[in-house]
N, C-alpha and C. Protein backbone atom coordinates (compact mmCIF):
# COMPACT_ATOMS: atom_id res chain seq x y z
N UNK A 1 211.33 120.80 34.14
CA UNK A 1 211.96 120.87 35.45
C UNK A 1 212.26 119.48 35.98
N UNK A 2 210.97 118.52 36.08
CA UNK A 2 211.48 116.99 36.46
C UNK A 2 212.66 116.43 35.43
N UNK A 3 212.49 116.70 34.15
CA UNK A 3 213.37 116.22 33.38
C UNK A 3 215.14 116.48 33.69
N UNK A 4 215.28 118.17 34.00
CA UNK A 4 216.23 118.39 34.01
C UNK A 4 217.25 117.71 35.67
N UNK A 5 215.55 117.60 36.45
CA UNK A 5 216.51 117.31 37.90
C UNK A 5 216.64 115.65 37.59
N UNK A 6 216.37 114.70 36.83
CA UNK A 6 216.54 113.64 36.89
C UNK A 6 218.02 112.92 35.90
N UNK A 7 217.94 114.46 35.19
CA UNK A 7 219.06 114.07 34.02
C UNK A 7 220.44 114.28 35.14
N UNK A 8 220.29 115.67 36.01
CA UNK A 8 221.47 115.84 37.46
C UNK A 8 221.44 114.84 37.89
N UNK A 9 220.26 113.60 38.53
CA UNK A 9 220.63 112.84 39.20
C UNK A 9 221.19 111.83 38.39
N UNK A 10 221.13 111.37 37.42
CA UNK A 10 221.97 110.32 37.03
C UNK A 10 222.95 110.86 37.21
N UNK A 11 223.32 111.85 36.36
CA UNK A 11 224.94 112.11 35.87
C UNK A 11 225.79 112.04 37.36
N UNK A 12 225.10 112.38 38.16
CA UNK A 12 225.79 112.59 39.70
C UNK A 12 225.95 111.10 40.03
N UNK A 13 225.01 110.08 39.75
CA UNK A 13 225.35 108.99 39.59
C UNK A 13 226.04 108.29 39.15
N UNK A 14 226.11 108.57 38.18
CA UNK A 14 227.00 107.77 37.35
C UNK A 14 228.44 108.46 37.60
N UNK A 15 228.68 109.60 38.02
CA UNK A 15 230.14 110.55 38.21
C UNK A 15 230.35 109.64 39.77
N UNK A 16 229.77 109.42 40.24
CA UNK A 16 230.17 108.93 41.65
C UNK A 16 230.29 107.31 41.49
N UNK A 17 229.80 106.52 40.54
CA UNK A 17 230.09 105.37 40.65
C UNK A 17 231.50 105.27 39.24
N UNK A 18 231.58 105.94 38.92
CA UNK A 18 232.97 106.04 38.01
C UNK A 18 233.93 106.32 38.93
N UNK A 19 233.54 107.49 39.83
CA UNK A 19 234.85 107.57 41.06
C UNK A 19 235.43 106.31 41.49
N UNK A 20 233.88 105.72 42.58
CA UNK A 20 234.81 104.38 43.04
C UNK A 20 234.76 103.31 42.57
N UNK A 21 234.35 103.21 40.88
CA UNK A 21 235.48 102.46 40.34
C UNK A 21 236.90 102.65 40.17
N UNK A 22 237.00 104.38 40.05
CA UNK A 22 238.29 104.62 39.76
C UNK A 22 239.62 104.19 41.17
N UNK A 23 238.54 104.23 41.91
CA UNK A 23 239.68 104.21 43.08
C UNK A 23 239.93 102.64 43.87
N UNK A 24 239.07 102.35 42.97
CA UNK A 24 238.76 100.78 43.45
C UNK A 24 237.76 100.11 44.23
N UNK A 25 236.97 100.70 44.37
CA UNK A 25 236.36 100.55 45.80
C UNK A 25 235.16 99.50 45.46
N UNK A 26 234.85 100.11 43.87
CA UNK A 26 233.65 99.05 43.21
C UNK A 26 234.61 98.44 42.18
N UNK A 27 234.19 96.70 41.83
CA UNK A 27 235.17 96.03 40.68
C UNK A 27 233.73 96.12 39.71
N UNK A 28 234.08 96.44 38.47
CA UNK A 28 232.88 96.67 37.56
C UNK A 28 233.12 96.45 36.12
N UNK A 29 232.85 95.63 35.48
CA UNK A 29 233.21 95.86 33.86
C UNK A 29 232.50 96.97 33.44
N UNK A 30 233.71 97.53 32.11
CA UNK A 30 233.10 98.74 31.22
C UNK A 30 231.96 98.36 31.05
N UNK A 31 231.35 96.93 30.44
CA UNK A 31 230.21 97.09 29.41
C UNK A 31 229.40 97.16 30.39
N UNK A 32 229.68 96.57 31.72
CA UNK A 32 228.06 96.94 32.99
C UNK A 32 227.89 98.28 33.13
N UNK A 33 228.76 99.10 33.91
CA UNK A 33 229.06 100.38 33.55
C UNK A 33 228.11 101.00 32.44
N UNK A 34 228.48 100.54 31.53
CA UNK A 34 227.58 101.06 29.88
C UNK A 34 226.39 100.87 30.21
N UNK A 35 226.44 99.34 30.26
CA UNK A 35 225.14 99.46 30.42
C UNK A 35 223.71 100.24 31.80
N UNK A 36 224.80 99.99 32.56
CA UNK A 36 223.57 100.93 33.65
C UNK A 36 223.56 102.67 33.49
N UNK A 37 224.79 102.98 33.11
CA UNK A 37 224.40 104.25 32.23
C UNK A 37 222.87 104.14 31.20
N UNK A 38 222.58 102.87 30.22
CA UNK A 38 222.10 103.29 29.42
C UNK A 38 220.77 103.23 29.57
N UNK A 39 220.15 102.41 31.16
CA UNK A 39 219.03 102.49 31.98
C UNK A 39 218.79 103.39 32.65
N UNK A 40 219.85 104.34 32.90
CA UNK A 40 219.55 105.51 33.82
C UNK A 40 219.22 106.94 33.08
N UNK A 41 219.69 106.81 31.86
CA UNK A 41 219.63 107.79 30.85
C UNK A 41 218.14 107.38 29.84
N UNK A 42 217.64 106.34 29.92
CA UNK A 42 216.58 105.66 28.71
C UNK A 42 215.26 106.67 29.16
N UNK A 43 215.03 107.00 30.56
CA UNK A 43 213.79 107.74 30.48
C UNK A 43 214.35 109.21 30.05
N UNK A 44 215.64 109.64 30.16
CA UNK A 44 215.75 111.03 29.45
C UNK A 44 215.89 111.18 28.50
N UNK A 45 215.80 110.07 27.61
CA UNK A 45 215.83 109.88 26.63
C UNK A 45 214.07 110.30 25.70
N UNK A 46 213.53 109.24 26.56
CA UNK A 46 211.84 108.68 26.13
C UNK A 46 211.21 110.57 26.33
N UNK A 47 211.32 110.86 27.27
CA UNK A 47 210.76 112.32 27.52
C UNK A 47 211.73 113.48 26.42
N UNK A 48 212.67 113.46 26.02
CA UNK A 48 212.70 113.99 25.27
C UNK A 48 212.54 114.12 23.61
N UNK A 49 212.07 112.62 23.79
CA UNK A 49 211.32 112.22 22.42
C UNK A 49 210.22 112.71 22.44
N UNK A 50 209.44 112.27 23.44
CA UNK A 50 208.09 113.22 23.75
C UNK A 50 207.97 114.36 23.28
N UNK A 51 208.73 114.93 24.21
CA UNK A 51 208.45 116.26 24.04
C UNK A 51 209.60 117.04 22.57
N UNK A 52 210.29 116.10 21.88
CA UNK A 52 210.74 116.98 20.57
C UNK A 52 209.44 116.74 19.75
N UNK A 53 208.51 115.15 19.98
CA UNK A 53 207.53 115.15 18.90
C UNK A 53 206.24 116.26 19.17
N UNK A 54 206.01 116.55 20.41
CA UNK A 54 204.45 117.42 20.99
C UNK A 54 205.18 118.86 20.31
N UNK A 55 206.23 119.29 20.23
CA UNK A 55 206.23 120.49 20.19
C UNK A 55 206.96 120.70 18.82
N UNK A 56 207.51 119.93 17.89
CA UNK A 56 207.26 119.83 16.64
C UNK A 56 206.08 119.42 15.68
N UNK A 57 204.86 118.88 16.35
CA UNK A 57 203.98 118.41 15.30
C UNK A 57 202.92 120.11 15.53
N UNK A 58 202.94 120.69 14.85
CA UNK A 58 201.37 121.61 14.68
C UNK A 58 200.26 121.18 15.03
N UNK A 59 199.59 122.83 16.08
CA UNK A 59 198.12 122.29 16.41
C UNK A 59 197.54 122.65 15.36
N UNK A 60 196.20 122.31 15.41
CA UNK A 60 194.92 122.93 14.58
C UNK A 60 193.51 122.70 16.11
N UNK A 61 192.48 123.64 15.50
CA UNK A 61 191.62 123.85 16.10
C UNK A 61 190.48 123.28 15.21
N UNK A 62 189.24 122.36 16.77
CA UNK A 62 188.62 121.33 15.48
C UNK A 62 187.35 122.15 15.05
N UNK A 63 187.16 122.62 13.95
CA UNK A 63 186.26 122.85 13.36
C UNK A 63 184.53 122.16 13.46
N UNK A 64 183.66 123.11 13.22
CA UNK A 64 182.24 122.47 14.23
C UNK A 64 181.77 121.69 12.73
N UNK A 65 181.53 120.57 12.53
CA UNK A 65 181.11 119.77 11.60
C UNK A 65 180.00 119.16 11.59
N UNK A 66 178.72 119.51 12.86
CA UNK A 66 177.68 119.12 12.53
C UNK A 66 176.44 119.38 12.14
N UNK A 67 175.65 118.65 11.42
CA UNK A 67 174.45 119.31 10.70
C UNK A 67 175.35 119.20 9.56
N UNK A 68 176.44 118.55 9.15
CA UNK A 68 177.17 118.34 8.14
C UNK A 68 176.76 116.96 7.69
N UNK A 69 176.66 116.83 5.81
CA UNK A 69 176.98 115.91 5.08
C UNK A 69 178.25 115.22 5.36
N UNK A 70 178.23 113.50 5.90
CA UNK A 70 179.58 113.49 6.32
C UNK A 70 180.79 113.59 5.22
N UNK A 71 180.55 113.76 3.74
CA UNK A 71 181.55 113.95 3.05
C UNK A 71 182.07 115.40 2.91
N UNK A 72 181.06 116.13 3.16
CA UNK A 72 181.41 117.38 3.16
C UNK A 72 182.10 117.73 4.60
N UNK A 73 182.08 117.18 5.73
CA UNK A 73 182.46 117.10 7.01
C UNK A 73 183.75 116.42 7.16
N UNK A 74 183.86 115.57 6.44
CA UNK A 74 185.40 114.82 6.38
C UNK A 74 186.51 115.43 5.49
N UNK A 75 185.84 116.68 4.72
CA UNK A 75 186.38 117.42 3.64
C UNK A 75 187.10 118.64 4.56
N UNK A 76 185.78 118.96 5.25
CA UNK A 76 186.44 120.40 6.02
C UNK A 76 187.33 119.92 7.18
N UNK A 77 187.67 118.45 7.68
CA UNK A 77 188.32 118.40 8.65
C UNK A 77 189.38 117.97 7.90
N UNK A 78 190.01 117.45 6.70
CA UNK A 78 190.80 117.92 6.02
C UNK A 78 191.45 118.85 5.69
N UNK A 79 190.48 119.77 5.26
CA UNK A 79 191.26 121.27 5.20
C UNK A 79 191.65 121.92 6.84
N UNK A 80 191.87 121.26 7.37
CA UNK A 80 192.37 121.58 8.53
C UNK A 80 193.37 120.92 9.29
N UNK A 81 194.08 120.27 8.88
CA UNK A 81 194.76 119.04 8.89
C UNK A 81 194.78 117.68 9.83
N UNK A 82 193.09 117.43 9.67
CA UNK A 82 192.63 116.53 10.31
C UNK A 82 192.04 115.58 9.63
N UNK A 83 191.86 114.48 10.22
CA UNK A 83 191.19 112.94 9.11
C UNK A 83 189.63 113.22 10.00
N UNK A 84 189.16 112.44 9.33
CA UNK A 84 187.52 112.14 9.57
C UNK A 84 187.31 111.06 9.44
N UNK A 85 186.45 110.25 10.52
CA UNK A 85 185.92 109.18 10.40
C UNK A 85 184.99 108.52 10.88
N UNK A 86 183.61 107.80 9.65
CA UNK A 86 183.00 107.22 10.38
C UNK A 86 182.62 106.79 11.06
N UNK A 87 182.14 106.22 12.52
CA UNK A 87 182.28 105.04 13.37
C UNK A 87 180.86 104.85 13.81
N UNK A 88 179.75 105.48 13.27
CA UNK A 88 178.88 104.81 13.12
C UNK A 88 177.59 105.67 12.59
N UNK A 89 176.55 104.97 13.42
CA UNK A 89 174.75 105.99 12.96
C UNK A 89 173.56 105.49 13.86
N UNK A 90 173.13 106.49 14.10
CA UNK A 90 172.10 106.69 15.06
C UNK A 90 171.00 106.87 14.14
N UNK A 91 170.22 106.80 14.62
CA UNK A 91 168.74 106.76 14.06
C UNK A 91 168.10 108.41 13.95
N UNK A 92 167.66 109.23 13.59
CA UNK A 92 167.53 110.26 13.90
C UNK A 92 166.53 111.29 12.90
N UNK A 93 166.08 112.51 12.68
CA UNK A 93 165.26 113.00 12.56
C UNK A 93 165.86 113.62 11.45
N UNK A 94 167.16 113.91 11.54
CA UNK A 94 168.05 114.18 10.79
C UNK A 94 168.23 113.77 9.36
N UNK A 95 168.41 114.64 8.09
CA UNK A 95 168.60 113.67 6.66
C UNK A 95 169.68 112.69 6.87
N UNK A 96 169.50 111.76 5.98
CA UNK A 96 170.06 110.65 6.37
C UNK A 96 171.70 111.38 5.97
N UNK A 97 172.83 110.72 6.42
CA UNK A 97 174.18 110.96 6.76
C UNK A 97 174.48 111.97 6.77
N UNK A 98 174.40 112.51 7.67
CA UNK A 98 173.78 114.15 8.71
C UNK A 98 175.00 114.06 9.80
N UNK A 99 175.85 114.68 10.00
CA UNK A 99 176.92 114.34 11.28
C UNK A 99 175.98 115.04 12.63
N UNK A 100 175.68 113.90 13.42
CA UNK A 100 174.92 114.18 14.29
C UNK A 100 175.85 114.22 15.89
N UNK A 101 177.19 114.00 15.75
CA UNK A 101 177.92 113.81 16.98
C UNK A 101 179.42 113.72 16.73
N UNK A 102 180.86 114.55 16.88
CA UNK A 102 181.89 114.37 16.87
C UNK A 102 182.51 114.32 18.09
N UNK A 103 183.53 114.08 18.25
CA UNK A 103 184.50 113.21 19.00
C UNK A 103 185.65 113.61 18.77
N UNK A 104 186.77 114.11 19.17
CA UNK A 104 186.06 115.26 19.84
C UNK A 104 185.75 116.46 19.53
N UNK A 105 184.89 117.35 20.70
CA UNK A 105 184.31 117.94 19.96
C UNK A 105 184.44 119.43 19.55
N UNK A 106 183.81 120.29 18.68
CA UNK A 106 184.69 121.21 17.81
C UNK A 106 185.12 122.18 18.83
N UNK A 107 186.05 122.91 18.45
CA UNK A 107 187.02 124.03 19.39
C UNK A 107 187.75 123.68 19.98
N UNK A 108 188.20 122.61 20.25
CA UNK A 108 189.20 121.61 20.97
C UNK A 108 190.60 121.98 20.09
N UNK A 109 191.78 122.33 20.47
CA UNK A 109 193.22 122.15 20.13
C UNK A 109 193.96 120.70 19.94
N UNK A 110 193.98 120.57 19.01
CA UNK A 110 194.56 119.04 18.70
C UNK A 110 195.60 119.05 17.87
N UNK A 111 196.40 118.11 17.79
CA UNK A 111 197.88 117.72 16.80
C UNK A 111 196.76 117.82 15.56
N UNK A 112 197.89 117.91 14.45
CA UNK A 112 197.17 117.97 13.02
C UNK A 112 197.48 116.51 13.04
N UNK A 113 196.56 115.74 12.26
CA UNK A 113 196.52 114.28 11.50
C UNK A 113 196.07 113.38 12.57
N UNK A 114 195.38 114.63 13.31
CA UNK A 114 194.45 113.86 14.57
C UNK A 114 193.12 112.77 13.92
N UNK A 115 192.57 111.98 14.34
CA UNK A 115 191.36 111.37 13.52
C UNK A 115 190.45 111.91 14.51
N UNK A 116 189.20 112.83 13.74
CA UNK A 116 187.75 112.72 14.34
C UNK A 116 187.25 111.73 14.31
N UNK A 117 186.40 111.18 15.07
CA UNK A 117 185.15 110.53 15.08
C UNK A 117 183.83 111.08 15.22
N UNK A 118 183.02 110.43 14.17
CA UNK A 118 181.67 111.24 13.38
C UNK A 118 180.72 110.00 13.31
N UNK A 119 179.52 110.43 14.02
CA UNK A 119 178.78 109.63 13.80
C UNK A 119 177.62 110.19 13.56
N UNK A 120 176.41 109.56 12.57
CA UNK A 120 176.17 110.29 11.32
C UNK A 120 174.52 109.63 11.40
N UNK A 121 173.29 110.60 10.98
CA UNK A 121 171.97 110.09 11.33
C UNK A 121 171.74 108.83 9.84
N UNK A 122 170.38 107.89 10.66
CA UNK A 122 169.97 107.58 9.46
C UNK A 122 168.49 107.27 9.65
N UNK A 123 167.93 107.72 8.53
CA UNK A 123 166.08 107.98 8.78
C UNK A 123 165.69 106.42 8.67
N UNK A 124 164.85 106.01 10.05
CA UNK A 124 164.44 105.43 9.80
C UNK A 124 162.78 105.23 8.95
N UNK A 125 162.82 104.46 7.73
CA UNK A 125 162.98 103.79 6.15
C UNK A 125 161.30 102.57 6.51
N UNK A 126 161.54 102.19 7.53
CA UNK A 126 160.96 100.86 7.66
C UNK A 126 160.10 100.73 9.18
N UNK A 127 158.97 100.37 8.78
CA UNK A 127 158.16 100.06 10.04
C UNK A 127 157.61 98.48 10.02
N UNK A 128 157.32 97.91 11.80
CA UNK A 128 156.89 96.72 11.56
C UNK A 128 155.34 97.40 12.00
N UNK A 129 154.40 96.47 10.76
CA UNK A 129 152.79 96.53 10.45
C UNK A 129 152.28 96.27 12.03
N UNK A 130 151.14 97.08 12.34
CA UNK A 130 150.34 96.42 13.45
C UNK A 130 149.56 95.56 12.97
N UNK A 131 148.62 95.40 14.31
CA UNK A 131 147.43 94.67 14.08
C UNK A 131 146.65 95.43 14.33
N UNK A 132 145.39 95.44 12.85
CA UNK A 132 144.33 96.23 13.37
C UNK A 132 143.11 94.97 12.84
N UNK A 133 143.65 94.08 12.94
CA UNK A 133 141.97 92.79 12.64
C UNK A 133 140.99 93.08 13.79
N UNK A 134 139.87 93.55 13.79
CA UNK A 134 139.14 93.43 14.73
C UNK A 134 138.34 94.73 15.21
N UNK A 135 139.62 95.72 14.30
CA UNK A 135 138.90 97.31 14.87
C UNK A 135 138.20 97.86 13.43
N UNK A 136 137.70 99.07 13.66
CA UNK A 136 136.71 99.58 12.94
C UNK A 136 137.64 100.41 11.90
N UNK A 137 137.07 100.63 10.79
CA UNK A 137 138.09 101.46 9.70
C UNK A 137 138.78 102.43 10.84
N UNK A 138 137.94 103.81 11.26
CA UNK A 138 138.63 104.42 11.65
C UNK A 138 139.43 104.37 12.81
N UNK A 139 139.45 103.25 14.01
CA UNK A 139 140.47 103.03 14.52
C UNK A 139 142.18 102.50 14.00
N UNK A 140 142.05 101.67 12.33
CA UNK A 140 142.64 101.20 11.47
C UNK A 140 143.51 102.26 11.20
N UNK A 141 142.75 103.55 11.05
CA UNK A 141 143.34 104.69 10.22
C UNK A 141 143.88 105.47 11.09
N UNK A 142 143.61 105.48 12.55
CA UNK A 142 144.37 106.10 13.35
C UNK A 142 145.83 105.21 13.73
N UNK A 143 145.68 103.95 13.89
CA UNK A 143 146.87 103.04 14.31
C UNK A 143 147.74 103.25 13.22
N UNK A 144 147.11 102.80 11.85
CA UNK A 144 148.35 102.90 10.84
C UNK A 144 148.52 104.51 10.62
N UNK A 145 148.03 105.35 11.11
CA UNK A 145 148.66 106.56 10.38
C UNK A 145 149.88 106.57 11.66
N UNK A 146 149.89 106.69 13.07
CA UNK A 146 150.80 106.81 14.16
C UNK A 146 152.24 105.82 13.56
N UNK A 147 152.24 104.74 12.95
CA UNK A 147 153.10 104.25 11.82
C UNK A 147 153.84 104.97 10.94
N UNK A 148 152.85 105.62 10.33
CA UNK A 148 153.30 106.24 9.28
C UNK A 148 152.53 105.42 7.92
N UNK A 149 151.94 104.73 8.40
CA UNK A 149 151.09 103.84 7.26
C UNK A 149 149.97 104.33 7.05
N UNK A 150 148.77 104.13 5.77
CA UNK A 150 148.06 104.46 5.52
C UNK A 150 146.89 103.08 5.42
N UNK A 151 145.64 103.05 5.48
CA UNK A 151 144.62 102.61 4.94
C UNK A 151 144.37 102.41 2.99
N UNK A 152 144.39 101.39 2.59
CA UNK A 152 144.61 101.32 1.13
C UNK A 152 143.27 100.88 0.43
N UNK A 153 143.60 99.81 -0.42
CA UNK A 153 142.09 99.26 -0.80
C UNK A 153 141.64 98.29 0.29
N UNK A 154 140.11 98.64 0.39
CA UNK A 154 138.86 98.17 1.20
C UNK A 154 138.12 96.83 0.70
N UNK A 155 137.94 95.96 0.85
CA UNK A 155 137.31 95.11 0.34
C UNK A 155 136.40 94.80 1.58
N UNK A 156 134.94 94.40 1.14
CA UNK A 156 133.85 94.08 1.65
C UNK A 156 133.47 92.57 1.87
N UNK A 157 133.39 91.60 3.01
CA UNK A 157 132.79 90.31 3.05
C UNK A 157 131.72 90.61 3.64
N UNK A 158 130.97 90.10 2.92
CA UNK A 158 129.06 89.80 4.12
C UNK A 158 129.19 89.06 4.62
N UNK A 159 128.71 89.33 6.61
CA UNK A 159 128.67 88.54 7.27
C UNK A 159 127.41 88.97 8.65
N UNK A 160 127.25 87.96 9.41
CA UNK A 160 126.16 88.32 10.05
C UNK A 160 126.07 88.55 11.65
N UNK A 161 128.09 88.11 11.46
CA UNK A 161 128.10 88.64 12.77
C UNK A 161 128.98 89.65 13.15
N UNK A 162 128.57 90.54 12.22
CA UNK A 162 128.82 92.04 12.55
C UNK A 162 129.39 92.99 11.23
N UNK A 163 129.00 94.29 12.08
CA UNK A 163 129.45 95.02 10.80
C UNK A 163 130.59 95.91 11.06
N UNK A 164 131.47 96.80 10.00
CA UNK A 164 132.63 97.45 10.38
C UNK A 164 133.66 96.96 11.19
N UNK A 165 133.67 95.63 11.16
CA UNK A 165 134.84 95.46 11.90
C UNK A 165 136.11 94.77 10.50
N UNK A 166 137.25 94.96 11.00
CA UNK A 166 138.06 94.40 10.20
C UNK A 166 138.12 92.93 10.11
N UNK A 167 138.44 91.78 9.06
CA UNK A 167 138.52 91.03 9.20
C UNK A 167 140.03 90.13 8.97
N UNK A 168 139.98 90.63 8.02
CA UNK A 168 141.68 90.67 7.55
C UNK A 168 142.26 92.23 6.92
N UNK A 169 143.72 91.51 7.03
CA UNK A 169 144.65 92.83 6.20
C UNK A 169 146.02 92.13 5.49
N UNK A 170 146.13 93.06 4.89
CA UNK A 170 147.53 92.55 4.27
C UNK A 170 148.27 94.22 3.88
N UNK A 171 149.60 93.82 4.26
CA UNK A 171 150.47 92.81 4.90
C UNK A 171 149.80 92.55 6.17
N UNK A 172 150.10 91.21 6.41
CA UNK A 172 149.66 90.88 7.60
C UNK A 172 150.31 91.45 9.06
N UNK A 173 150.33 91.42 9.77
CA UNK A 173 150.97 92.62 11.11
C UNK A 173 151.96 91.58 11.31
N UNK A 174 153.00 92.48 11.82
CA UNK A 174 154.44 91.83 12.22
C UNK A 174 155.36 91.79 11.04
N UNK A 175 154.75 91.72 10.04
CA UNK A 175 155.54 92.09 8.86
C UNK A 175 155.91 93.47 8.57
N UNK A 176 157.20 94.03 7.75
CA UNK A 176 157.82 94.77 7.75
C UNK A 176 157.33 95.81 6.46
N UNK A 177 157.31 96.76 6.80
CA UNK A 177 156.82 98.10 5.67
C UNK A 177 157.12 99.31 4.92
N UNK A 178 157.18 99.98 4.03
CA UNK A 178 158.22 101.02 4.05
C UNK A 178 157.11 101.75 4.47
N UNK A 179 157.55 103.09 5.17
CA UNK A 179 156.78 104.57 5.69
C UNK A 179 155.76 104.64 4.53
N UNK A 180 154.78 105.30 4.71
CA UNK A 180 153.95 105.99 3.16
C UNK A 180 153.11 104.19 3.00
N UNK A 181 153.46 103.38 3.09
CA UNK A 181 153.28 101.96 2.21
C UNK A 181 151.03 102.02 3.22
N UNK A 182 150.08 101.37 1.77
CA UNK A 182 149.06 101.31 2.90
C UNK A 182 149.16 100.01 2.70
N UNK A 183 148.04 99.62 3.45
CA UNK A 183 147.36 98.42 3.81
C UNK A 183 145.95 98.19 3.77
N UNK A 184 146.18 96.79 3.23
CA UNK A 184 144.63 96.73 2.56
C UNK A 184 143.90 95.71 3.61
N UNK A 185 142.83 95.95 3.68
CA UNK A 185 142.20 95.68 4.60
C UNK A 185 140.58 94.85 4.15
N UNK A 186 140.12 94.23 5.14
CA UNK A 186 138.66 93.37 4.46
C UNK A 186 137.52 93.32 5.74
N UNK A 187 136.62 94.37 5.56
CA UNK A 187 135.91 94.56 6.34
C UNK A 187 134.42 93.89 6.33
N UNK A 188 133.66 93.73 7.03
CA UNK A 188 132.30 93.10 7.16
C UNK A 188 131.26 93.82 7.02
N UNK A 189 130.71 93.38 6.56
CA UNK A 189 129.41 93.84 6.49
C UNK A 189 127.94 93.16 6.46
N UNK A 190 127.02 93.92 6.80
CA UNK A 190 125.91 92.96 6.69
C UNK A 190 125.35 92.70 5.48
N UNK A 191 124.27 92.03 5.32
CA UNK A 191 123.53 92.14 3.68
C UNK A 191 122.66 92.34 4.19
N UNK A 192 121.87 93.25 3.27
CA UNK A 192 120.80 94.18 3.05
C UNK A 192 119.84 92.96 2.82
N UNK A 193 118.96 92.67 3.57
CA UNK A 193 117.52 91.81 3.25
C UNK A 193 116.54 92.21 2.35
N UNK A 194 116.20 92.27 1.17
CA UNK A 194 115.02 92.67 0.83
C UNK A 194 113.71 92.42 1.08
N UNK A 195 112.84 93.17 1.26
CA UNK A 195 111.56 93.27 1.73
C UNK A 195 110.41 92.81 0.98
């Protein structure tokens, strides 16, 4: 409707400034003429580019792709005549490259050769070690298990000022670990006096 009343107003324009050129009233070269025709006509132009491309390109409807492998997810938005694409990864609970979030999102009506955006879990692999110098095995075994770390080999120093406490460990804390990985640890103890 805007299109059609703007295409009337030029032409009414341009029919009325052709008049009084014709009659003299405006002095005008053809090519100005041309040319302000070809400014007054350029947006009926642009909108009907628009709109020959929106209503020649095919929709598709976006398919739900998550809890998807993203290759298998970039496959089915293919078969639908859509691209898929990476753009990143979240950390998540999820197996690792898991489509945990699209963009947009599925059931949406879109042009075909639209690009999704998929962003995709990844398990975190790696913990940084605490510190447990100072606490007793089983506080050791509660800190590193909340990690995901374990208690490994035990080694014993005699000493006299005190027992069960940790003295060292390795890896040392602040250093980096895989999940499952233990840690070995060097605890105190007293010596047995004989009698």
């Amino acid at each position: 409707m805007e299109t059609t009343f703007y295409l009337i107003a030029a032409a009414v324009i341009l029919a009325f400034m052709g008049y009084m050129i014709g009659i003299g009233k405006i002095l005008l070269k053809p090519s100005v003429l041309l040319g302000m025709a070809v400014i007054l006509l350029l947006p009926f132009a642009l909108n009907f580019f628009i709109w020959y491309y929106a209503s020649s390109t095919p929709e598709t409807v976006i398919p739900d792709v998550m809890g998807m492998a993203s290759e298998k997810a970039i496959e089915q938005l293919q078969d639908s005549g859509l691209d898929g694409e990476v753009i990143g990864v979240s950390f998540s609970k999820e197996p690792s490259g898991t489509v945990i979030s699209q963009r947009p999102a599925a059931g949406k009506r879109v042009k075909e050769g639209r690009t999704i955006s998929l962003i995709v879990s990844a398990t975190e692999t790696t913990v940084t070690v605490p510190d447990v110098i100072g606490k007793t095995s089983e506080e050791a075994a509660s800190v590193l298990s909340s990690y995901g770390l374990a208690v490994g080999k035990v080694n014993y120093i005699y000493s006299d000022a005190g027992e069960g406490i940790i003295t060292e460990q390795s890896p040392s804390s602040g250093n980096t670990a895989m999940k499952g990985s233990e840690i070995s640890v060097t605890i105190m103890m007293r010596k047995e006096e004989n009698d």
